[in-house]
PDB file of N, CA and C in Angstrom:
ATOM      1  N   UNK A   1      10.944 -11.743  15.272  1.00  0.00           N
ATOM      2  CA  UNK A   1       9.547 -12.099  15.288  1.00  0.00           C
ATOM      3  C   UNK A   1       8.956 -11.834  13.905  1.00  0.00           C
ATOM      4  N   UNK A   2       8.327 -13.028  13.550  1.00  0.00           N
ATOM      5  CA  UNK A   2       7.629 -12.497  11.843  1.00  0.00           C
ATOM      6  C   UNK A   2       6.624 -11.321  11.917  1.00  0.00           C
ATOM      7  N   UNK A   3       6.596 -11.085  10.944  1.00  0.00           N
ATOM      8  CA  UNK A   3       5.044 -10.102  10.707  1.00  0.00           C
ATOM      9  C   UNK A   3       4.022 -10.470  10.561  1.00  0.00           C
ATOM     10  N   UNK A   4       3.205 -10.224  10.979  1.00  0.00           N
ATOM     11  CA  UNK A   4       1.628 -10.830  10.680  1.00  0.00           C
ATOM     12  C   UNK A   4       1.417 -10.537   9.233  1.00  0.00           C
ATOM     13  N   UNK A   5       0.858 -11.592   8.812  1.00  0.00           N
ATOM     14  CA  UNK A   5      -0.333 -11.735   7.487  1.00  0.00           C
ATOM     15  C   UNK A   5      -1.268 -10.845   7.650  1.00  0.00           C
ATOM     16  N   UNK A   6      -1.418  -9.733   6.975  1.00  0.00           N
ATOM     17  CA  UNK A   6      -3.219  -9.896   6.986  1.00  0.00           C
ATOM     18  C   UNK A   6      -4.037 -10.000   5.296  1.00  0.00           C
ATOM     19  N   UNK A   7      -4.762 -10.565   5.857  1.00  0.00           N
ATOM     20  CA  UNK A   7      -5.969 -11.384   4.414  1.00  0.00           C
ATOM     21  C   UNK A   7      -6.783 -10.171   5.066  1.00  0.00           C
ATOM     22  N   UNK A   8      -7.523 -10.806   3.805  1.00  0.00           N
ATOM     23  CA  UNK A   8      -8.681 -10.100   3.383  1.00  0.00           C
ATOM     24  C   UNK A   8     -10.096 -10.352   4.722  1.00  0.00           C
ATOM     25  N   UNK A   9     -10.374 -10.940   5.290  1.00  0.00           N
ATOM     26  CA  UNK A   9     -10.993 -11.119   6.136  1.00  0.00           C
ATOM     27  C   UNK A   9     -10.914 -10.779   7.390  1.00  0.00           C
ATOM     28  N   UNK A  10      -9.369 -10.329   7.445  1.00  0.00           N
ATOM     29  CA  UNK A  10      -8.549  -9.401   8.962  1.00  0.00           C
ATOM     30  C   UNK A  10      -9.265  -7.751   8.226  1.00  0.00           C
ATOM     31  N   UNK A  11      -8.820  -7.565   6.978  1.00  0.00           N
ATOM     32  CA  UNK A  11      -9.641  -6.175   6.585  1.00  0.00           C
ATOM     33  C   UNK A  11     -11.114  -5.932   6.872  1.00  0.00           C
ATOM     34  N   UNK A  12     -11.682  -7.139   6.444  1.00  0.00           N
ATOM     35  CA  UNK A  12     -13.360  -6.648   7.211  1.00  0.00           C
ATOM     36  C   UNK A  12     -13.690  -6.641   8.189  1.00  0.00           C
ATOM     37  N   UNK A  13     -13.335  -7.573   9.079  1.00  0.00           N
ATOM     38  CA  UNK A  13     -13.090  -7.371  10.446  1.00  0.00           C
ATOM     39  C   UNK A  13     -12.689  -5.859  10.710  1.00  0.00           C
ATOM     40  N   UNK A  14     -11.463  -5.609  10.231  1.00  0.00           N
ATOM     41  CA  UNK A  14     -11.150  -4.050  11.035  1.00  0.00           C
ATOM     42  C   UNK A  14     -11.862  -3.324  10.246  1.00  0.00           C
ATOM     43  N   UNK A  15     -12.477  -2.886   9.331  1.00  0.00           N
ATOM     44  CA  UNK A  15     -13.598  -2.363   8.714  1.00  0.00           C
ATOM     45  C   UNK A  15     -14.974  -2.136   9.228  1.00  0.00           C
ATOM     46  N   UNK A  16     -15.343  -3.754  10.021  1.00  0.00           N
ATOM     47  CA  UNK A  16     -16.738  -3.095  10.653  1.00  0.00           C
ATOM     48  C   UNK A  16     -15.889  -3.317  11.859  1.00  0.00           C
ATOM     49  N   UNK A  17     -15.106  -3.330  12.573  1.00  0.00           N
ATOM     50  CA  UNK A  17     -15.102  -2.706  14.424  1.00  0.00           C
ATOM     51  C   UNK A  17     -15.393  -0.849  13.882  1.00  0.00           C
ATOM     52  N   UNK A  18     -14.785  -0.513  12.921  1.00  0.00           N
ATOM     53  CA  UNK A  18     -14.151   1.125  12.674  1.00  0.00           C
ATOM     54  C   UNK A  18     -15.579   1.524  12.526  1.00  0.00           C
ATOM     55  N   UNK A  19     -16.765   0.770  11.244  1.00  0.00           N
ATOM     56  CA  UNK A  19     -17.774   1.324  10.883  1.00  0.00           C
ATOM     57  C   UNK A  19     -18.989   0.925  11.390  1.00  0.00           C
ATOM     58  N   UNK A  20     -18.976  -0.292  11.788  1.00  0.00           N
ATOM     59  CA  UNK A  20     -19.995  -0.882  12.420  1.00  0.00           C
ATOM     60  C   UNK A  20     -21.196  -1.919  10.843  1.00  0.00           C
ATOM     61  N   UNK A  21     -20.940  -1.633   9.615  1.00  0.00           N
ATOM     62  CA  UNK A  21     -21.370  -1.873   8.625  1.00  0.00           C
ATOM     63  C   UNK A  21     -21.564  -3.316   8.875  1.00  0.00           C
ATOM     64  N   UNK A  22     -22.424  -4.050   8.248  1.00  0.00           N
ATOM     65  CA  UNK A  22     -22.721  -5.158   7.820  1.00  0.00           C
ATOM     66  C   UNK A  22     -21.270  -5.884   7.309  1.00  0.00           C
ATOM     67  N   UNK A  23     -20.534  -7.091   7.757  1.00  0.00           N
ATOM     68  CA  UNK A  23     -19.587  -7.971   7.449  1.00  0.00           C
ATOM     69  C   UNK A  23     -19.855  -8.046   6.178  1.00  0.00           C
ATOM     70  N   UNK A  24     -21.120  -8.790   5.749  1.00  0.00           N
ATOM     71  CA  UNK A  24     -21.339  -9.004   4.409  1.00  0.00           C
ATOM     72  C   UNK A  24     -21.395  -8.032   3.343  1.00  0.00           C
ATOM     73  N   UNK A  25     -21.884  -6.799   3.250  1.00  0.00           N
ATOM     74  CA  UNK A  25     -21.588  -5.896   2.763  1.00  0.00           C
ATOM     75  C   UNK A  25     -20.243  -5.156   2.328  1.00  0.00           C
ATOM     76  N   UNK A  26     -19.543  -5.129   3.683  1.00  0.00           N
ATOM     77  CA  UNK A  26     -18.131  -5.100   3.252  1.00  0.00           C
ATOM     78  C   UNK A  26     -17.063  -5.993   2.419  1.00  0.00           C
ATOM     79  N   UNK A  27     -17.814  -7.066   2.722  1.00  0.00           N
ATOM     80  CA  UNK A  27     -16.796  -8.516   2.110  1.00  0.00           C
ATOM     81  C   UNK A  27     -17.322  -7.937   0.748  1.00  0.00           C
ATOM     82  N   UNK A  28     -18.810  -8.115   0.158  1.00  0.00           N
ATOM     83  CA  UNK A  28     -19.051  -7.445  -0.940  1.00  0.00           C
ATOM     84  C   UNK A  28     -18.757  -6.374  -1.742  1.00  0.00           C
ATOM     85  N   UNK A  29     -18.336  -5.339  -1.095  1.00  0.00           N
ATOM     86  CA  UNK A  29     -17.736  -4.058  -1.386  1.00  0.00           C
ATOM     87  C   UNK A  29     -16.297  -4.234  -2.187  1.00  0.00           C
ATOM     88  N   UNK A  30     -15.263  -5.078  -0.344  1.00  0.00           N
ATOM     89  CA  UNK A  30     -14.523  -5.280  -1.268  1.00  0.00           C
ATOM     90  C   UNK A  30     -13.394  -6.568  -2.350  1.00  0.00           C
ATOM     91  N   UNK A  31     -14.620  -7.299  -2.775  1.00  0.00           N
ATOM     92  CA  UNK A  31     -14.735  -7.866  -3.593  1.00  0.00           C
ATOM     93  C   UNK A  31     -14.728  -7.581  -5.032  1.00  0.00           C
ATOM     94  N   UNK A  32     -16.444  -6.620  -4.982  1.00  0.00           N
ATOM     95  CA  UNK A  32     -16.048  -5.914  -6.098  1.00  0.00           C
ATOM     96  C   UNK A  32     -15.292  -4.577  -6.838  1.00  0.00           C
ATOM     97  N   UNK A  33     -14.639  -4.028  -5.377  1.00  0.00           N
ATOM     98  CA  UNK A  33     -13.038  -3.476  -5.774  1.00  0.00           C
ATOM     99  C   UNK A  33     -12.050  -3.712  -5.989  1.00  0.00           C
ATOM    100  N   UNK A  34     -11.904  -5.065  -6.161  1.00  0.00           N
ATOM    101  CA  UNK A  34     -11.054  -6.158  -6.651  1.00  0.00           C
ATOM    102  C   UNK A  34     -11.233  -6.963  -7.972  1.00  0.00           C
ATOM    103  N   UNK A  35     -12.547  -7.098  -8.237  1.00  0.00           N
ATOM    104  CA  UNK A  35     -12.436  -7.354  -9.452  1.00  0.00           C
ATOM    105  C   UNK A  35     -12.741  -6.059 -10.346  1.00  0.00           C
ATOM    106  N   UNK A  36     -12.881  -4.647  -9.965  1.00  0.00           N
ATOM    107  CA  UNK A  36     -13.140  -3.573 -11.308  1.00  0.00           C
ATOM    108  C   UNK A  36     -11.279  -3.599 -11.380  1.00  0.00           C
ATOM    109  N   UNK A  37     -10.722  -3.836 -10.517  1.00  0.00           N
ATOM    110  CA  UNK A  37      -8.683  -3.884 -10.442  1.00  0.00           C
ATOM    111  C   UNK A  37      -8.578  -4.730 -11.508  1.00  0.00           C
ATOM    112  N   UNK A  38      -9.095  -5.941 -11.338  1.00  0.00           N
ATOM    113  CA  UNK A  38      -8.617  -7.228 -12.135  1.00  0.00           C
ATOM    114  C   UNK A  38      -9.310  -6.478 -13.484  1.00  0.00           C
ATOM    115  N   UNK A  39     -10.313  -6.339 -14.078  1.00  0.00           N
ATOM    116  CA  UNK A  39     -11.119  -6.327 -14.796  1.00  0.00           C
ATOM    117  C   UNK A  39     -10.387  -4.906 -15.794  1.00  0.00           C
ATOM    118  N   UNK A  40     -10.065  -4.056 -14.659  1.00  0.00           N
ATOM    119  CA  UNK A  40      -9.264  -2.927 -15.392  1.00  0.00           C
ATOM    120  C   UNK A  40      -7.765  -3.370 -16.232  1.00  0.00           C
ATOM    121  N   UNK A  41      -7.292  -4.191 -15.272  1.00  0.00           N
ATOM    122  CA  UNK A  41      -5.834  -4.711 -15.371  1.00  0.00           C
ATOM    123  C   UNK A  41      -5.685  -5.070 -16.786  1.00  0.00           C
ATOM    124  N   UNK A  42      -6.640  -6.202 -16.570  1.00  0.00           N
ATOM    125  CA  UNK A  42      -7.243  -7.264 -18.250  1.00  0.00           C
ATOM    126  C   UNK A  42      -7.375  -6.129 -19.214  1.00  0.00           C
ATOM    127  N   UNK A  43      -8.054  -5.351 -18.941  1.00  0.00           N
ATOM    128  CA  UNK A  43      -8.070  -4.153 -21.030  1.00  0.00           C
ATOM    129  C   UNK A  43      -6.851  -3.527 -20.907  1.00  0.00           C
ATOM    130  N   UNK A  44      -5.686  -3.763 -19.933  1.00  0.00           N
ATOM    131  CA  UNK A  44      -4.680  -3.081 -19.907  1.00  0.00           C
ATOM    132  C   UNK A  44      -4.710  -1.863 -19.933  1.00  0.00           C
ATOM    133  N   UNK A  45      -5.362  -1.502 -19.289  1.00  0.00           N
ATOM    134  CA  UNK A  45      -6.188   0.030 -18.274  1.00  0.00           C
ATOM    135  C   UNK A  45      -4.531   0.195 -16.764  1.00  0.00           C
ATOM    136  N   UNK A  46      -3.947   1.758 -16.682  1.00  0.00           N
ATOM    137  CA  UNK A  46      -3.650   1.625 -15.513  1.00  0.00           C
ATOM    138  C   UNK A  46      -4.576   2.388 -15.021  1.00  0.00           C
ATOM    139  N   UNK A  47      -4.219   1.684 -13.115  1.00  0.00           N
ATOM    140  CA  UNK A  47      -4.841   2.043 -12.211  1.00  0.00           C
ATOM    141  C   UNK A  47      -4.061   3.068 -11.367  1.00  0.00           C
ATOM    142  N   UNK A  48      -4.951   4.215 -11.020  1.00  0.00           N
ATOM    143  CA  UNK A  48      -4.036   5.097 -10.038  1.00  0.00           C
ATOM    144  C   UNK A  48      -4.860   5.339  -9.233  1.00  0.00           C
ATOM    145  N   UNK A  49      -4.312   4.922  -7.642  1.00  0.00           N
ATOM    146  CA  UNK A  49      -4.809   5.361  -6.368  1.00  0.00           C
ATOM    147  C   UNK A  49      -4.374   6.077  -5.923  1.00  0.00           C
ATOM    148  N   UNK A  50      -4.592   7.687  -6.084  1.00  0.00           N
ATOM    149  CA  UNK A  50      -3.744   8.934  -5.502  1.00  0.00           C
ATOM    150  C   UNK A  50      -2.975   8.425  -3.667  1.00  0.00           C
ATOM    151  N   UNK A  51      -2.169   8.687  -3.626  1.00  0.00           N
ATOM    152  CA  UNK A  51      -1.332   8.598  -2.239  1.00  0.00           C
ATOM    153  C   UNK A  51      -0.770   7.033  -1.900  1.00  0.00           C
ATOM    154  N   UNK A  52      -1.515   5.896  -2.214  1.00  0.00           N
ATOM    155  CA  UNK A  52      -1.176   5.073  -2.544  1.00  0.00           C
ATOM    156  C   UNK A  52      -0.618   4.009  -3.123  1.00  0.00           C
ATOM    157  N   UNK A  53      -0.608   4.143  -4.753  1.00  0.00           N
ATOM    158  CA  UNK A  53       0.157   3.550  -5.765  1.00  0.00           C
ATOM    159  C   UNK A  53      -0.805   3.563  -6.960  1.00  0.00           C
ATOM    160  N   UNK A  54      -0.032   2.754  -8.204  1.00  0.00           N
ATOM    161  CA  UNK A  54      -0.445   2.968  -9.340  1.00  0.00           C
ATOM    162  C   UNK A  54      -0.077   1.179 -10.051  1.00  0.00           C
ATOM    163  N   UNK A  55      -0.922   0.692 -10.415  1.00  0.00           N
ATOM    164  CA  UNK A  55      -0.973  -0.826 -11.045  1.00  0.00           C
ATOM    165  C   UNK A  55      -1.210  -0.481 -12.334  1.00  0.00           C
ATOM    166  N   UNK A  56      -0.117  -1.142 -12.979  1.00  0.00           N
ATOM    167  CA  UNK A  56      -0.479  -0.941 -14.376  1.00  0.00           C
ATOM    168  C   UNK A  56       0.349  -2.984 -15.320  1.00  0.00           C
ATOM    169  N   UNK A  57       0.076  -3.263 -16.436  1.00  0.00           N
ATOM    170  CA  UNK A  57       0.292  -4.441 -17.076  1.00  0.00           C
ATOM    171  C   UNK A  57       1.719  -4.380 -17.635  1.00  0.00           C
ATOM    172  N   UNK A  58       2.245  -4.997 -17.425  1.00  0.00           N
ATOM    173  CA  UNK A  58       4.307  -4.859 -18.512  1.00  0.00           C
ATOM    174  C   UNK A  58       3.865  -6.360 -18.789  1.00  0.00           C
ATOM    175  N   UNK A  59       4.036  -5.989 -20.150  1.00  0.00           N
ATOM    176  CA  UNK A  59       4.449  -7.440 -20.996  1.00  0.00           C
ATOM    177  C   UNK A  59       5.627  -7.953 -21.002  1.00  0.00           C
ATOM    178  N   UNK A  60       5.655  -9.258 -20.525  1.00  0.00           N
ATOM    179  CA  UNK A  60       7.500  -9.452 -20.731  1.00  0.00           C
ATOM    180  C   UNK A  60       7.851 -10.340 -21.527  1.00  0.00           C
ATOM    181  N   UNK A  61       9.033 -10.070 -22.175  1.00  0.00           N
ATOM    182  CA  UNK A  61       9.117 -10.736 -23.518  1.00  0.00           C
ATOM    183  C   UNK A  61       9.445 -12.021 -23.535  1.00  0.00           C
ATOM    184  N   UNK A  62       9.092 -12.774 -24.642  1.00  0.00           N
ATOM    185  CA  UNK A  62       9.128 -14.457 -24.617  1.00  0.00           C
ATOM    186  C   UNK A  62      11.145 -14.362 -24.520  1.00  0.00           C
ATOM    187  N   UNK A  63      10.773 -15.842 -23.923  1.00  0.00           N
ATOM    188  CA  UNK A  63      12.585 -16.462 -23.552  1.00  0.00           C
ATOM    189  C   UNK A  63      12.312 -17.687 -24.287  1.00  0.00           C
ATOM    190  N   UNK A  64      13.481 -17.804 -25.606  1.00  0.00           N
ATOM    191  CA  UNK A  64      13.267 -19.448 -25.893  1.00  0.00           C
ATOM    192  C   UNK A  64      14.194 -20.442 -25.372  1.00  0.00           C
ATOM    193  N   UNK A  65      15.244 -19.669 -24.557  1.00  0.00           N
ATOM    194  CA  UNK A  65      15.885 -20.710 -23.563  1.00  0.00           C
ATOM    195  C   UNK A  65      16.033 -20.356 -21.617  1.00  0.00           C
ATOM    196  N   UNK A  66      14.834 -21.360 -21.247  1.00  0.00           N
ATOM    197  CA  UNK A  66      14.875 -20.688 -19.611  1.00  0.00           C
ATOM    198  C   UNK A  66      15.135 -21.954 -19.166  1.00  0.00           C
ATOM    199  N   UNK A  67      15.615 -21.670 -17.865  1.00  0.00           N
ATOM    200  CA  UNK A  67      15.437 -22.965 -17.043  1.00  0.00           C
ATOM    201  C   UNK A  67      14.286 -23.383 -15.939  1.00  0.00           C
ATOM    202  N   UNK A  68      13.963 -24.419 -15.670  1.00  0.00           N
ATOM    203  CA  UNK A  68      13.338 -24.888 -14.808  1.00  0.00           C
ATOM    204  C   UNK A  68      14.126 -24.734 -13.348  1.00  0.00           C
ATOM    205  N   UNK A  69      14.259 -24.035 -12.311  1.00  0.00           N
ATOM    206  CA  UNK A  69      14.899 -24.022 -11.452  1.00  0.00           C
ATOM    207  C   UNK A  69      14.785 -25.361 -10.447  1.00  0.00           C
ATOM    208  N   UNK A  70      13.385 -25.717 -10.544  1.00  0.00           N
ATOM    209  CA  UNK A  70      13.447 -27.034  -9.702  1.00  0.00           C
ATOM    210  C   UNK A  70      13.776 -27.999 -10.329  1.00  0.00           C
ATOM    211  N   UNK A  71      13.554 -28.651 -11.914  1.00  0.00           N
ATOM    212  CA  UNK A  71      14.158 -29.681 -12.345  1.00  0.00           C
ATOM    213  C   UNK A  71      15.448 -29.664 -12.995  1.00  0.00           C
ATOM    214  N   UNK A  72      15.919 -28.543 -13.715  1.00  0.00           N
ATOM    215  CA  UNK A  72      16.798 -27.989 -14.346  1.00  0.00           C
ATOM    216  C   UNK A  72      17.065 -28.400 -15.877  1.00  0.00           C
ATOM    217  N   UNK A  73      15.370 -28.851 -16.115  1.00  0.00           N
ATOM    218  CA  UNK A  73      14.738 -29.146 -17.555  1.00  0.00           C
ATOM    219  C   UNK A  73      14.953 -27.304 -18.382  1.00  0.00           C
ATOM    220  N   UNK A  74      15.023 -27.537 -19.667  1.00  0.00           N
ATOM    221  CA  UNK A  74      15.285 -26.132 -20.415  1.00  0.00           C
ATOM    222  C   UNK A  74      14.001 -26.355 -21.238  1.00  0.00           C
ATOM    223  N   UNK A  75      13.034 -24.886 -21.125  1.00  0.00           N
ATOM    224  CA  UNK A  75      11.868 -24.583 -20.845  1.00  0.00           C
ATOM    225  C   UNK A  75      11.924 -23.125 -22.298  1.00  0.00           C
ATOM    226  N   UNK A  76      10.857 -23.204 -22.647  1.00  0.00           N
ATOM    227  CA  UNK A  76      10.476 -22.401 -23.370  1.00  0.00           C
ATOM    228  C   UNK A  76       9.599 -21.202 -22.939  1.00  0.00           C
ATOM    229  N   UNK A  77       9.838 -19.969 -22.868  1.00  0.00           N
ATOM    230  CA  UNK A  77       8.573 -19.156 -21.944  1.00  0.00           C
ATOM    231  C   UNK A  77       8.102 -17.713 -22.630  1.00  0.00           C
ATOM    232  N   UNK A  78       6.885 -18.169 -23.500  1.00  0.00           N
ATOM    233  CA  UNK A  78       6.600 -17.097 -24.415  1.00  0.00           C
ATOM    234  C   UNK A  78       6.379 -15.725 -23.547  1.00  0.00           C
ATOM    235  N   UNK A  79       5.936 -14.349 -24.001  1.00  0.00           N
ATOM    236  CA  UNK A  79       5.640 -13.268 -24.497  1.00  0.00           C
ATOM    237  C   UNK A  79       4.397 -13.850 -22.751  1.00  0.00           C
ATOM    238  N   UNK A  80       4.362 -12.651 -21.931  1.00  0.00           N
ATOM    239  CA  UNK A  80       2.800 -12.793 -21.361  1.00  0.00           C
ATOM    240  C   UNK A  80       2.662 -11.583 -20.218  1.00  0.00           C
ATOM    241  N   UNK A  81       1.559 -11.312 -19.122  1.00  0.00           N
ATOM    242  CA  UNK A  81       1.708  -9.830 -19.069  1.00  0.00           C
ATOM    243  C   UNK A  81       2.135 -10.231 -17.796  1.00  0.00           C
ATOM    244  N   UNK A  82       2.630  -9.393 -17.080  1.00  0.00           N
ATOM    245  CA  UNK A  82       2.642  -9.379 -15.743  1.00  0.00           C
ATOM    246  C   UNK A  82       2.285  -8.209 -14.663  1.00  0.00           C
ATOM    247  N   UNK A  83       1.624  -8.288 -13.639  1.00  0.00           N
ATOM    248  CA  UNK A  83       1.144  -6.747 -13.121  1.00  0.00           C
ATOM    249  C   UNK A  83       2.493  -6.114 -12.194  1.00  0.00           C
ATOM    250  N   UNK A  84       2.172  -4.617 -12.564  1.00  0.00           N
ATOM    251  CA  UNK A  84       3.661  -3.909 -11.776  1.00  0.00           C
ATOM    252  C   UNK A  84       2.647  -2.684 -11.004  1.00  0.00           C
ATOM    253  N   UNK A  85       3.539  -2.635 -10.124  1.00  0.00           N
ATOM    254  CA  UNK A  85       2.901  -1.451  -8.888  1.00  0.00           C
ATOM    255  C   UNK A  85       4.146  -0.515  -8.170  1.00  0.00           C
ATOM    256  N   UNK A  86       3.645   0.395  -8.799  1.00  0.00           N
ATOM    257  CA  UNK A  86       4.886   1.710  -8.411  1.00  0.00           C
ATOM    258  C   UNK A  86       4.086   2.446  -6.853  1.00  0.00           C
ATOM    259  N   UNK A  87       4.386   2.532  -6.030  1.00  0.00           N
ATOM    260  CA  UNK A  87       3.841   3.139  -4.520  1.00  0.00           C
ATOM    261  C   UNK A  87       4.041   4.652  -5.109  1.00  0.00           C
ATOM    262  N   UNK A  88       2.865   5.282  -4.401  1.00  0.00           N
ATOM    263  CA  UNK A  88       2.660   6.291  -4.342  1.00  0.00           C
ATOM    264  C   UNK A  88       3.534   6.964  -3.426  1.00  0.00           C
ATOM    265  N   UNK A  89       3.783   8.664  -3.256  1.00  0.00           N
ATOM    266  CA  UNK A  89       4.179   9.369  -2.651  1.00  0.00           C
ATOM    267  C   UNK A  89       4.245   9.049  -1.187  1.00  0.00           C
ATOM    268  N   UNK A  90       2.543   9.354  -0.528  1.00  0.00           N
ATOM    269  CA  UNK A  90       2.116   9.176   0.607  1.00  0.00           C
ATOM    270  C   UNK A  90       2.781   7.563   0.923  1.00  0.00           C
ATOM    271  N   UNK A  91       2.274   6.923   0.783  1.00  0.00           N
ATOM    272  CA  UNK A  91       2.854   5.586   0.657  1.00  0.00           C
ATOM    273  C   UNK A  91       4.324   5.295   1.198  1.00  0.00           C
ATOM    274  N   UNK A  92       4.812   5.402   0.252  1.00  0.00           N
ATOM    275  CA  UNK A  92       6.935   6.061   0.446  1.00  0.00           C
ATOM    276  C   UNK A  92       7.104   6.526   1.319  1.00  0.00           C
ATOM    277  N   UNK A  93       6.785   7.296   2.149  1.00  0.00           N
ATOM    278  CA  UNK A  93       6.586   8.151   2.767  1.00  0.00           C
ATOM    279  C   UNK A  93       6.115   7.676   4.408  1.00  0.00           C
ATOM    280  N   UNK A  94       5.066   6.953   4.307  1.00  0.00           N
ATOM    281  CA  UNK A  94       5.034   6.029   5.300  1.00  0.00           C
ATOM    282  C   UNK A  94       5.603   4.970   6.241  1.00  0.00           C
ATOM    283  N   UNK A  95       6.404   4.430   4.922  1.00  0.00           N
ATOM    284  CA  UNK A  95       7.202   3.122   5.513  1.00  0.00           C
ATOM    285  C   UNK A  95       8.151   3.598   5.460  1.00  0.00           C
ATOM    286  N   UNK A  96       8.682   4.879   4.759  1.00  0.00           N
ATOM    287  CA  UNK A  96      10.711   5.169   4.645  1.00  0.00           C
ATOM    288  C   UNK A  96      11.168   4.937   5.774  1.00  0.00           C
ATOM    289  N   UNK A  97      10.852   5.030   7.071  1.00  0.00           N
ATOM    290  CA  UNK A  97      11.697   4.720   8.218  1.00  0.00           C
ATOM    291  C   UNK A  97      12.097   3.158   8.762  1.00  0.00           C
ATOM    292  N   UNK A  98      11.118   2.477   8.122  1.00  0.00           N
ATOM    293  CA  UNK A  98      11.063   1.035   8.310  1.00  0.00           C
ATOM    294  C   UNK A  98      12.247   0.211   8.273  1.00  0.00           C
ATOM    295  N   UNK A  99      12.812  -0.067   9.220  1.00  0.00           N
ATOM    296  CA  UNK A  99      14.027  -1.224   8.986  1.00  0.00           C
ATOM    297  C   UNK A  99      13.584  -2.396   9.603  1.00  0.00           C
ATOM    298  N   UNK A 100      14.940  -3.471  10.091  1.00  0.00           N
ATOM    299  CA  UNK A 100      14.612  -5.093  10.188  1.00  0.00           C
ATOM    300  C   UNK A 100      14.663  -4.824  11.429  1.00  0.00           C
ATOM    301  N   UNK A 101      15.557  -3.759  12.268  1.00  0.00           N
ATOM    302  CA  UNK A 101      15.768  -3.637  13.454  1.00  0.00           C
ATOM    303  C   UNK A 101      14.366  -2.815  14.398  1.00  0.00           C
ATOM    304  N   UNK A 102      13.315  -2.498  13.257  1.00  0.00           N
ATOM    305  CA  UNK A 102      12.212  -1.635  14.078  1.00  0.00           C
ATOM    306  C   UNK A 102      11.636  -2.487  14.919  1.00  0.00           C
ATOM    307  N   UNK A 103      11.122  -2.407  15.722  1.00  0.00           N
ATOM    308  CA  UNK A 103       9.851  -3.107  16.661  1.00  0.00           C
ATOM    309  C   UNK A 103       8.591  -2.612  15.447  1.00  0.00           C
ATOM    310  N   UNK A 104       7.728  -3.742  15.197  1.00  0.00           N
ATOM    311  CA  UNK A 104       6.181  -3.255  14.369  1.00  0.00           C
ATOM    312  C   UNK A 104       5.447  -2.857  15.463  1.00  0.00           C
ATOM    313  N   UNK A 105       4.880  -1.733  14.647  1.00  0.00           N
ATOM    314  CA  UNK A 105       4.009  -1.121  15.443  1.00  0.00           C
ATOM    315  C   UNK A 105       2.889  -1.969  16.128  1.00  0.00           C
ATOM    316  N   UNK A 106       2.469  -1.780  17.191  1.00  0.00           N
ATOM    317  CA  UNK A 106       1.331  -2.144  17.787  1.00  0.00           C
ATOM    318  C   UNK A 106      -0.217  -2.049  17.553  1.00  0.00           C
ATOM    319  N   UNK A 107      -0.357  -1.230  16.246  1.00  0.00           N
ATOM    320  CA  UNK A 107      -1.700  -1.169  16.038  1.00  0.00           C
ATOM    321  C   UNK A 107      -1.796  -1.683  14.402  1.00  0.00           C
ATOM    322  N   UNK A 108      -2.321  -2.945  14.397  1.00  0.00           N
ATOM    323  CA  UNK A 108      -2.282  -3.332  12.807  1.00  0.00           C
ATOM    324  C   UNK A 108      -3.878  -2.471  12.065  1.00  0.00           C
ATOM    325  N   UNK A 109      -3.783  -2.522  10.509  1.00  0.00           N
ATOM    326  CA  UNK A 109      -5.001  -1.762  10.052  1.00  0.00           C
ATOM    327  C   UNK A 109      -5.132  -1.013  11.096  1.00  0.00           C
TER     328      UNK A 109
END
């Protein structure tokens, strides 16, 4: 059985059943905790969310011979950043038991 998706709109939802807060407020909230992420990311600022993880920018270096995997045209692919996320302790810690054979838990968020 697949895993459920959840978007961003399954989060506010379970956000106001938990708080009762204004939908819109929350969508707002976290919106703009998403872009101070992005916004941090961009000055190449890392981010650390104690127990959670840590986002930070790796530049990866230009390739002057790559391939196109779908056409199998040979592609040039400069120097550009890409975001990396190391999980926190708590985090690790959470899912270590997780295999393909688990049943998912029954209570999502």
């Amino acid at each position: 059985m697949p895993v459920k998706k959840i978007t961003k709109i399954d989060i506010v939802d379970s956000l106001y059943e938990k708080t009762g807060m204004n939908r819109t407020e929350i969508r707002g909230a976290i919106d703009l905790f998403f872009d101070e992420i992005k916004e941090a990311l961009v000055r190449r600022q890392i981010i650390e969310l104690r127990g959670f993880g840590t986002f930070e920018v790796k530049v990866r270096k230009a390739r002057p011979r790559a391939r196109n995997p779908r056409t199998g045209e040979s592609i040039t692919i400069r120097s550009h950043g890409a975001v990396s996320f190391r999980s926190g302790r708590e985090l690790k810690q959470a899912v270590w038991n997780i295999t393909d054979d688990a049943a998912p838990p029954e209570k999502q968020l």
